[in-house]
PDB file of N, CA and C in Angstrom:
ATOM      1  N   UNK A   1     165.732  43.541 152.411  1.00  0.00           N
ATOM      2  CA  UNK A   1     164.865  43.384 151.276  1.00  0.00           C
ATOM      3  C   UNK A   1     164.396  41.931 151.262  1.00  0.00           C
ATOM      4  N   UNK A   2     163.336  41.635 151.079  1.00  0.00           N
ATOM      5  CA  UNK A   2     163.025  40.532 150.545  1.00  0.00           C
ATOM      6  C   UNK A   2     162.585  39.931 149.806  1.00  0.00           C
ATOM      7  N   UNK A   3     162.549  38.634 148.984  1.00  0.00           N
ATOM      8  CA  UNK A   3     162.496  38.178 147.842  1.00  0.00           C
ATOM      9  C   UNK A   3     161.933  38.540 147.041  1.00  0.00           C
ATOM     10  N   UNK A   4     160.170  38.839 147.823  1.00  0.00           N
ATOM     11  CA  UNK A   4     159.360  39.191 146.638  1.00  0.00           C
ATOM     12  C   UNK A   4     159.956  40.290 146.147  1.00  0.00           C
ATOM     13  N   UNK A   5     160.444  41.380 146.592  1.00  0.00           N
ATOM     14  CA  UNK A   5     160.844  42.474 146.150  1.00  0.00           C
ATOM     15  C   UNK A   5     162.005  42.810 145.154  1.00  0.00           C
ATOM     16  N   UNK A   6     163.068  41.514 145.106  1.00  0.00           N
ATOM     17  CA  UNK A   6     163.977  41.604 144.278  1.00  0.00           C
ATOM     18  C   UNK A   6     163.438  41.742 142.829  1.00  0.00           C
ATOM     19  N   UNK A   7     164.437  42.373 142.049  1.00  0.00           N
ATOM     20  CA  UNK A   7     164.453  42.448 140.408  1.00  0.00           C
ATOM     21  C   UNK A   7     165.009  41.444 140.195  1.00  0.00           C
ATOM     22  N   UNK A   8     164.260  41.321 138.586  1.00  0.00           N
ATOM     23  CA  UNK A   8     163.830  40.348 137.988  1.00  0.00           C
ATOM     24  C   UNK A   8     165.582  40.049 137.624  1.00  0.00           C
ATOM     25  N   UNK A   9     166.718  39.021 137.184  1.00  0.00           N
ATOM     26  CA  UNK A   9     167.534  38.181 136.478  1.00  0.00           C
ATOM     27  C   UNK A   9     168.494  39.212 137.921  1.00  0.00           C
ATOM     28  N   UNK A  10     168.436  39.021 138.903  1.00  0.00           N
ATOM     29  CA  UNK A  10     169.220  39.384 140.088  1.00  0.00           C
ATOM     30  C   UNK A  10     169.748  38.246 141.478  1.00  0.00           C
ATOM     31  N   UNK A  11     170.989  38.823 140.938  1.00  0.00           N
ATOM     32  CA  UNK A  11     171.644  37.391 141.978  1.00  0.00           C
ATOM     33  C   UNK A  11     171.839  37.873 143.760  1.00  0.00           C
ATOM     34  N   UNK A  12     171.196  36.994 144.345  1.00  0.00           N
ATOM     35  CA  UNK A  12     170.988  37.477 145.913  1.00  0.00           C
ATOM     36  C   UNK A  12     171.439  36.065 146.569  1.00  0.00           C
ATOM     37  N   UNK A  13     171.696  36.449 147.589  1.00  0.00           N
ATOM     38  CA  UNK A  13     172.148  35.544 148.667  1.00  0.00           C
ATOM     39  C   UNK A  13     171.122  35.467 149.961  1.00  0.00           C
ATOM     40  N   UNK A  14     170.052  34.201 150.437  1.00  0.00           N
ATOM     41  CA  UNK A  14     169.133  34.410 151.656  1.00  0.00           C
ATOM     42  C   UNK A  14     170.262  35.011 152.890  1.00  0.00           C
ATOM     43  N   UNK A  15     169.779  35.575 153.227  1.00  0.00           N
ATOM     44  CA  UNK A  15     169.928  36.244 154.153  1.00  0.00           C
ATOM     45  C   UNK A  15     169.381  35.550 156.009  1.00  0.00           C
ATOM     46  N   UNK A  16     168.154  35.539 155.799  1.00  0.00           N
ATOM     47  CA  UNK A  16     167.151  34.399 156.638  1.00  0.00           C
ATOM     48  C   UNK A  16     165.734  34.739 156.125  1.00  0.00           C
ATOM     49  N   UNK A  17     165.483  33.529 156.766  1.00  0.00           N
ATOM     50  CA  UNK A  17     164.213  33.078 156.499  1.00  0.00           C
ATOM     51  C   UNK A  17     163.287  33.354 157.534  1.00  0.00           C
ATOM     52  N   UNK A  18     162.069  33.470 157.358  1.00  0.00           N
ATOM     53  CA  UNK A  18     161.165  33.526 158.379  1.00  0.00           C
ATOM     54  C   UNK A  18     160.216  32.387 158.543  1.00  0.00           C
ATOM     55  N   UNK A  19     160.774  31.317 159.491  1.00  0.00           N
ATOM     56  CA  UNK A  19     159.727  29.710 159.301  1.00  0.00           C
ATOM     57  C   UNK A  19     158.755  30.108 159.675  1.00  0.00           C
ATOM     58  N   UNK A  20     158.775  30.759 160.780  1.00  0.00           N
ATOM     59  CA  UNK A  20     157.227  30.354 161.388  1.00  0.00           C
ATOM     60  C   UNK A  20     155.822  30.821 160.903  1.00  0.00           C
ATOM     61  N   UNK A  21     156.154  32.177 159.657  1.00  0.00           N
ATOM     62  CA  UNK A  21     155.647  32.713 159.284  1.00  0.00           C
ATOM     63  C   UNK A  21     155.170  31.809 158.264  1.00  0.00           C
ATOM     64  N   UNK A  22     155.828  30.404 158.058  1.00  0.00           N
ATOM     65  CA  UNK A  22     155.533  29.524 156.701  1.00  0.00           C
ATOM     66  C   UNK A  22     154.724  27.839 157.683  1.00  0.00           C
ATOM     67  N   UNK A  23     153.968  27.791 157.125  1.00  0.00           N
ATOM     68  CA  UNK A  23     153.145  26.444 157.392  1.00  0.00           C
ATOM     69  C   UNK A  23     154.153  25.396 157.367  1.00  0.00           C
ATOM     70  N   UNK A  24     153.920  24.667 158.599  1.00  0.00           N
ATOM     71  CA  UNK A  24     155.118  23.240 158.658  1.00  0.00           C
ATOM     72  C   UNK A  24     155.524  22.835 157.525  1.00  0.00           C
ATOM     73  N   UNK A  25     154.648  22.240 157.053  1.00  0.00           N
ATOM     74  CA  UNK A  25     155.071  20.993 155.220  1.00  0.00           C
ATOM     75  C   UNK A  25     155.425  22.441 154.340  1.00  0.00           C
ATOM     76  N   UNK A  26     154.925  23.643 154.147  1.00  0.00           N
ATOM     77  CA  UNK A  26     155.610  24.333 153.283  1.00  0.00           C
ATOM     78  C   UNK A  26     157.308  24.496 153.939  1.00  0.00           C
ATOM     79  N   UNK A  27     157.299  25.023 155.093  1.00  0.00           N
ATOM     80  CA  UNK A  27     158.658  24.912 155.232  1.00  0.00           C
ATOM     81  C   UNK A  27     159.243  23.776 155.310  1.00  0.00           C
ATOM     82  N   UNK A  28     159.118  22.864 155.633  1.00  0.00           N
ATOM     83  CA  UNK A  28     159.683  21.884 155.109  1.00  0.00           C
ATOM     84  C   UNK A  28     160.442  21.269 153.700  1.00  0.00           C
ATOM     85  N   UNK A  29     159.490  21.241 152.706  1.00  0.00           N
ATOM     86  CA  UNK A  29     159.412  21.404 151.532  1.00  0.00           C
ATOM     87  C   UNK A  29     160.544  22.184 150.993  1.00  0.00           C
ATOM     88  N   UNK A  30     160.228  23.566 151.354  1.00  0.00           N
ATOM     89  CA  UNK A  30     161.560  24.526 150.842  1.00  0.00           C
ATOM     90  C   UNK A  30     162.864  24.535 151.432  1.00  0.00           C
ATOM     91  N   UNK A  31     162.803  24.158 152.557  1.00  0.00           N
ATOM     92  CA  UNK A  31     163.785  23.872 153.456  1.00  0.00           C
ATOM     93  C   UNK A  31     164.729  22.603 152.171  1.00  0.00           C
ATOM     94  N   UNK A  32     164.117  21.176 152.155  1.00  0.00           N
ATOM     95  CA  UNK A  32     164.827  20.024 151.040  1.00  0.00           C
ATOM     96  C   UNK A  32     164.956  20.967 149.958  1.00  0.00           C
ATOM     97  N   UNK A  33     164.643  21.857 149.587  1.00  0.00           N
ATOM     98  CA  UNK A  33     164.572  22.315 148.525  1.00  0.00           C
ATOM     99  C   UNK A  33     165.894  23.291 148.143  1.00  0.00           C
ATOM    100  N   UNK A  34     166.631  23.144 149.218  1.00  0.00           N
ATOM    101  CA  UNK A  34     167.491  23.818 149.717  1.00  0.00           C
ATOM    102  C   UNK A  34     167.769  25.439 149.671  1.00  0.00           C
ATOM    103  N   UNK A  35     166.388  26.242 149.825  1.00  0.00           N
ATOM    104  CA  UNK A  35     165.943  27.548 150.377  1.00  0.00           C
ATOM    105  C   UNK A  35     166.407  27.620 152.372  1.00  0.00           C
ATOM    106  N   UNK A  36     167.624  28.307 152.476  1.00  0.00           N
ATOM    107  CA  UNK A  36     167.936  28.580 153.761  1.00  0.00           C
ATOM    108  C   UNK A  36     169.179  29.473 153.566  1.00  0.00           C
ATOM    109  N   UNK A  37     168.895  30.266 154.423  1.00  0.00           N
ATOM    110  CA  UNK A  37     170.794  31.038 155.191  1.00  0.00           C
ATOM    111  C   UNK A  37     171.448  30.882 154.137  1.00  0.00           C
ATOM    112  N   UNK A  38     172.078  31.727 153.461  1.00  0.00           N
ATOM    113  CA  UNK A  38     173.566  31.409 152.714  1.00  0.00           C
ATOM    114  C   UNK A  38     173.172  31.181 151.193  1.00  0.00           C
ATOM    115  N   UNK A  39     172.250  30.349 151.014  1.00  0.00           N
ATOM    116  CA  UNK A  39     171.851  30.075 149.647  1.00  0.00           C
ATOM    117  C   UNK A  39     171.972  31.569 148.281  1.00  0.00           C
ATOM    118  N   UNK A  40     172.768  30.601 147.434  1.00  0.00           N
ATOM    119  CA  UNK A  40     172.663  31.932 146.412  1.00  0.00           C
ATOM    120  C   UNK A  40     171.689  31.669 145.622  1.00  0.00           C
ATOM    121  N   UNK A  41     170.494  32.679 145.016  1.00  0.00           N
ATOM    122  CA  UNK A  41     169.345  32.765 144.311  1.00  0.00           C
ATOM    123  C   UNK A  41     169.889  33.551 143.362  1.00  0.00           C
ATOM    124  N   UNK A  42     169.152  33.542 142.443  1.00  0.00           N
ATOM    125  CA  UNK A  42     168.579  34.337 141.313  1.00  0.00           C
ATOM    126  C   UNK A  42     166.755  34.087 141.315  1.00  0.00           C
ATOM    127  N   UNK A  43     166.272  35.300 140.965  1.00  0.00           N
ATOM    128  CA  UNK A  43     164.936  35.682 140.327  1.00  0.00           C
ATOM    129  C   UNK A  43     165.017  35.451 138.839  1.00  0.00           C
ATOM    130  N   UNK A  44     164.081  34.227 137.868  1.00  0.00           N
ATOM    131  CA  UNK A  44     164.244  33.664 136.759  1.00  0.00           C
ATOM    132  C   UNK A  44     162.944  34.282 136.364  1.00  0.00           C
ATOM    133  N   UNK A  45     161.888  34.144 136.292  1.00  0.00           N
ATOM    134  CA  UNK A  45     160.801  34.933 136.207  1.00  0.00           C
ATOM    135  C   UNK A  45     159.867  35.021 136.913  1.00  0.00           C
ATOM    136  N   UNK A  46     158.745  36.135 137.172  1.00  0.00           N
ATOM    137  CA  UNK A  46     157.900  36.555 137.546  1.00  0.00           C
ATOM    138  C   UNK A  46     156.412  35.793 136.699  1.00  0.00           C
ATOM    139  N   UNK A  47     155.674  35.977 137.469  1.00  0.00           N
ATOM    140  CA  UNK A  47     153.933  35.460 136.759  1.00  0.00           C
ATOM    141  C   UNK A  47     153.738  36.140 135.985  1.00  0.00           C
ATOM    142  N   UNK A  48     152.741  35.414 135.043  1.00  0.00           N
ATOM    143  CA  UNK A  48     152.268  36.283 134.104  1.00  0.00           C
ATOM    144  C   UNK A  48     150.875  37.089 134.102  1.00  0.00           C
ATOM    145  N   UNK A  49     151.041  38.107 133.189  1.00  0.00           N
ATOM    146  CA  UNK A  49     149.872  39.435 133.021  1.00  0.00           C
ATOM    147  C   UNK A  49     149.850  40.160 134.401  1.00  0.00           C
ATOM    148  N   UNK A  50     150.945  40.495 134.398  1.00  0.00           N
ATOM    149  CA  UNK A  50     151.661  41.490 136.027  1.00  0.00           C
ATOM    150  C   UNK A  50     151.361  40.932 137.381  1.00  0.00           C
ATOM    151  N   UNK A  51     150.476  39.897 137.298  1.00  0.00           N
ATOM    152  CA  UNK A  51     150.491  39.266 138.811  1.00  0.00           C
ATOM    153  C   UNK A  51     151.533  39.353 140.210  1.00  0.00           C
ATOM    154  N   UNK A  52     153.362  39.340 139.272  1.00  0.00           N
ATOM    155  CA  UNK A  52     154.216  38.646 139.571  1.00  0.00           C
ATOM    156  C   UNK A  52     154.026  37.685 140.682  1.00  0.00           C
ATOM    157  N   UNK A  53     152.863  36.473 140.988  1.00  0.00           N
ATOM    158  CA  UNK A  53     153.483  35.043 141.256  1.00  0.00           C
ATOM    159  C   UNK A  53     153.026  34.379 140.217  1.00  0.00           C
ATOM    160  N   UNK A  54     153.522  33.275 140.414  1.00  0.00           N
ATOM    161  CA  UNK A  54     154.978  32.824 141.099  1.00  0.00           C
ATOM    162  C   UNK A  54     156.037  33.555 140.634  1.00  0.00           C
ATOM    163  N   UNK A  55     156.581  33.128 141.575  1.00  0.00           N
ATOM    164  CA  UNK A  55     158.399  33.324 140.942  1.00  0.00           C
ATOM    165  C   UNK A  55     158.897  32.352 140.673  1.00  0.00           C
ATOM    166  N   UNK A  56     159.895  32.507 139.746  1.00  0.00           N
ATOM    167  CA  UNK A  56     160.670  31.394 139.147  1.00  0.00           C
ATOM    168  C   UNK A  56     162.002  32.054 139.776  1.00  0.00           C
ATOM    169  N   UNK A  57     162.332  31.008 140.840  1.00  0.00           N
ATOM    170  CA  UNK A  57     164.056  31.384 141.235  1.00  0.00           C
ATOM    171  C   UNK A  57     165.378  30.018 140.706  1.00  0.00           C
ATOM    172  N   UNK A  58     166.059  30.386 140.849  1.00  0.00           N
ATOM    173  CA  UNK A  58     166.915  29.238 140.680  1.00  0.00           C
ATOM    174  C   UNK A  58     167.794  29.501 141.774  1.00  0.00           C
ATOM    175  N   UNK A  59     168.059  28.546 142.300  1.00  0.00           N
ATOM    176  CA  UNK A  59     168.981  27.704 143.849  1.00  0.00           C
ATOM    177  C   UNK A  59     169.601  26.334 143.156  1.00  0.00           C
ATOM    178  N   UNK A  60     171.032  26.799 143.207  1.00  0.00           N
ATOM    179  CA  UNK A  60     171.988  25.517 142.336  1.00  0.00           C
ATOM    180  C   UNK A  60     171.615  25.457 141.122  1.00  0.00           C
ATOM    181  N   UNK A  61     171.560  24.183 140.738  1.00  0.00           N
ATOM    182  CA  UNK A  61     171.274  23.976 139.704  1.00  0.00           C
ATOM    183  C   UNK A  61     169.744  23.832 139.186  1.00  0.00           C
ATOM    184  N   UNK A  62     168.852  23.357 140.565  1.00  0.00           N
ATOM    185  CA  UNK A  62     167.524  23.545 140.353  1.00  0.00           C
ATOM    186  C   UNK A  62     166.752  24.959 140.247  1.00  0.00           C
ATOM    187  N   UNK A  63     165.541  24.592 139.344  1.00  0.00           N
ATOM    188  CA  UNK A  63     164.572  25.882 139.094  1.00  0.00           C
ATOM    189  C   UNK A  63     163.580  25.656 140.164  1.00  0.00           C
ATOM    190  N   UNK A  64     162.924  26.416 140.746  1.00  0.00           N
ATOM    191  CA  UNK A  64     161.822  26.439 142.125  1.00  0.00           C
ATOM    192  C   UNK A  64     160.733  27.561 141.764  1.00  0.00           C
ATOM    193  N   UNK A  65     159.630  27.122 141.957  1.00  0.00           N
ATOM    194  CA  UNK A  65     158.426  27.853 142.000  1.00  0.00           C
ATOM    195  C   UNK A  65     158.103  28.150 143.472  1.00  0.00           C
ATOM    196  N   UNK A  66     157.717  29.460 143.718  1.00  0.00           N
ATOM    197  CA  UNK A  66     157.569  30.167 144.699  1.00  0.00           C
ATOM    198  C   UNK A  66     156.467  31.192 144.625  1.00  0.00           C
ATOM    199  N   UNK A  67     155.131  30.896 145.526  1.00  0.00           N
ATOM    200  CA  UNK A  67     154.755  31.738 145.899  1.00  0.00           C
ATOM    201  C   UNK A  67     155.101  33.215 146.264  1.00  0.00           C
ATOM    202  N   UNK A  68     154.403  34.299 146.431  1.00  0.00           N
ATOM    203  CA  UNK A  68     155.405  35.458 145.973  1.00  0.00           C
ATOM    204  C   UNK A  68     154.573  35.702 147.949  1.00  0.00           C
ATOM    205  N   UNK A  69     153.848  35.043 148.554  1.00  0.00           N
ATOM    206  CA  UNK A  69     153.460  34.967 150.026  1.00  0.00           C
ATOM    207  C   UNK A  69     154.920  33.860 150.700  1.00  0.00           C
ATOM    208  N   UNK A  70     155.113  33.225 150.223  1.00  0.00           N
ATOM    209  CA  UNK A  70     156.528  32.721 150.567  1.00  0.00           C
ATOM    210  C   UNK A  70     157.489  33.271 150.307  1.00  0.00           C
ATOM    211  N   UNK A  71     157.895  33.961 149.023  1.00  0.00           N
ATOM    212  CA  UNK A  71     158.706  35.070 149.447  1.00  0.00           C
ATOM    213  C   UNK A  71     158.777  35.907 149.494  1.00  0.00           C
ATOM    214  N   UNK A  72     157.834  36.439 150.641  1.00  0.00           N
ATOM    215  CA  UNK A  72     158.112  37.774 151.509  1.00  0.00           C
ATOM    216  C   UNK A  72     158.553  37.285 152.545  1.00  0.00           C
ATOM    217  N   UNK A  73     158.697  35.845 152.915  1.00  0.00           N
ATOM    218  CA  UNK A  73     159.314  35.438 154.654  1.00  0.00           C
ATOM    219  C   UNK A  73     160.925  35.243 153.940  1.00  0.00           C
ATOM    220  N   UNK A  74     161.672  35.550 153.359  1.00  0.00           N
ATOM    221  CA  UNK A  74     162.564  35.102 152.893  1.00  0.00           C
ATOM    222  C   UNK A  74     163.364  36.649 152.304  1.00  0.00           C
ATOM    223  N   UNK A  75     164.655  36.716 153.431  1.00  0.00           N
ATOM    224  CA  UNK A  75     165.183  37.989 153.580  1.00  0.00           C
ATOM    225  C   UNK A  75     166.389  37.666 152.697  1.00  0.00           C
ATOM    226  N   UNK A  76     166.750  38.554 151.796  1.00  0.00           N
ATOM    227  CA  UNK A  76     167.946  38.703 150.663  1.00  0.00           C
ATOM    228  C   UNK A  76     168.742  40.018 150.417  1.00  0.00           C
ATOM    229  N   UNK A  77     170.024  39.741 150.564  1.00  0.00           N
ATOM    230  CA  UNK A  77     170.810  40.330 150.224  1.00  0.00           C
ATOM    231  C   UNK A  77     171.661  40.750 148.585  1.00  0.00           C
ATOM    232  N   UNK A  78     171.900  41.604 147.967  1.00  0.00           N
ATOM    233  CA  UNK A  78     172.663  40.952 146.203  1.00  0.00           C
ATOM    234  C   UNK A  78     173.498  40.672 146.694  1.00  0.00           C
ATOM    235  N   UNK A  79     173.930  39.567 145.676  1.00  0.00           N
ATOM    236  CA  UNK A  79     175.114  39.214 145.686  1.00  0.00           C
ATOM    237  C   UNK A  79     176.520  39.563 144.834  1.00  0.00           C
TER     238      UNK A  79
END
């Protein structure tokens, strides 16, 4: 499954990622952002007026905005 696809206040663990599928400086970016392998997520909210992007995930203690085209390269497991 992947990200975009998770439900909404659901705790997942990345699974992997798909870089190449992501533009250098974006992966990069998410990479410091500490989006990789192992990371535990939650889905915080979805966009508004049904769009769902962005997503609002949380990784640690930080909140992250995410394209919902960035996460579809981004494979998750629940946790």
């Amino acid at each position: 499954m992947t990200l975009d696809g998770l439900e909404h206040a659901t705790q997942a663990r990345i699974v992997a990622v798909d870089w190449p599928a992501l533009a250098g400086d974006e992966a990069k970016r998410l990479r410091a952002l500490g989006v990789d392998e192992g990371a535990e997520i939650k889905v915080l909210h979805r966009g508004v007026f049904g769009t769902r992007d962005p997503l609002a995930i949380r990784i640690g203690r930080m909140t992250i905005a995410l394209r919902r085209a960035h996460a579809a390269a981004i494979e998750v497991e629940p946790a």
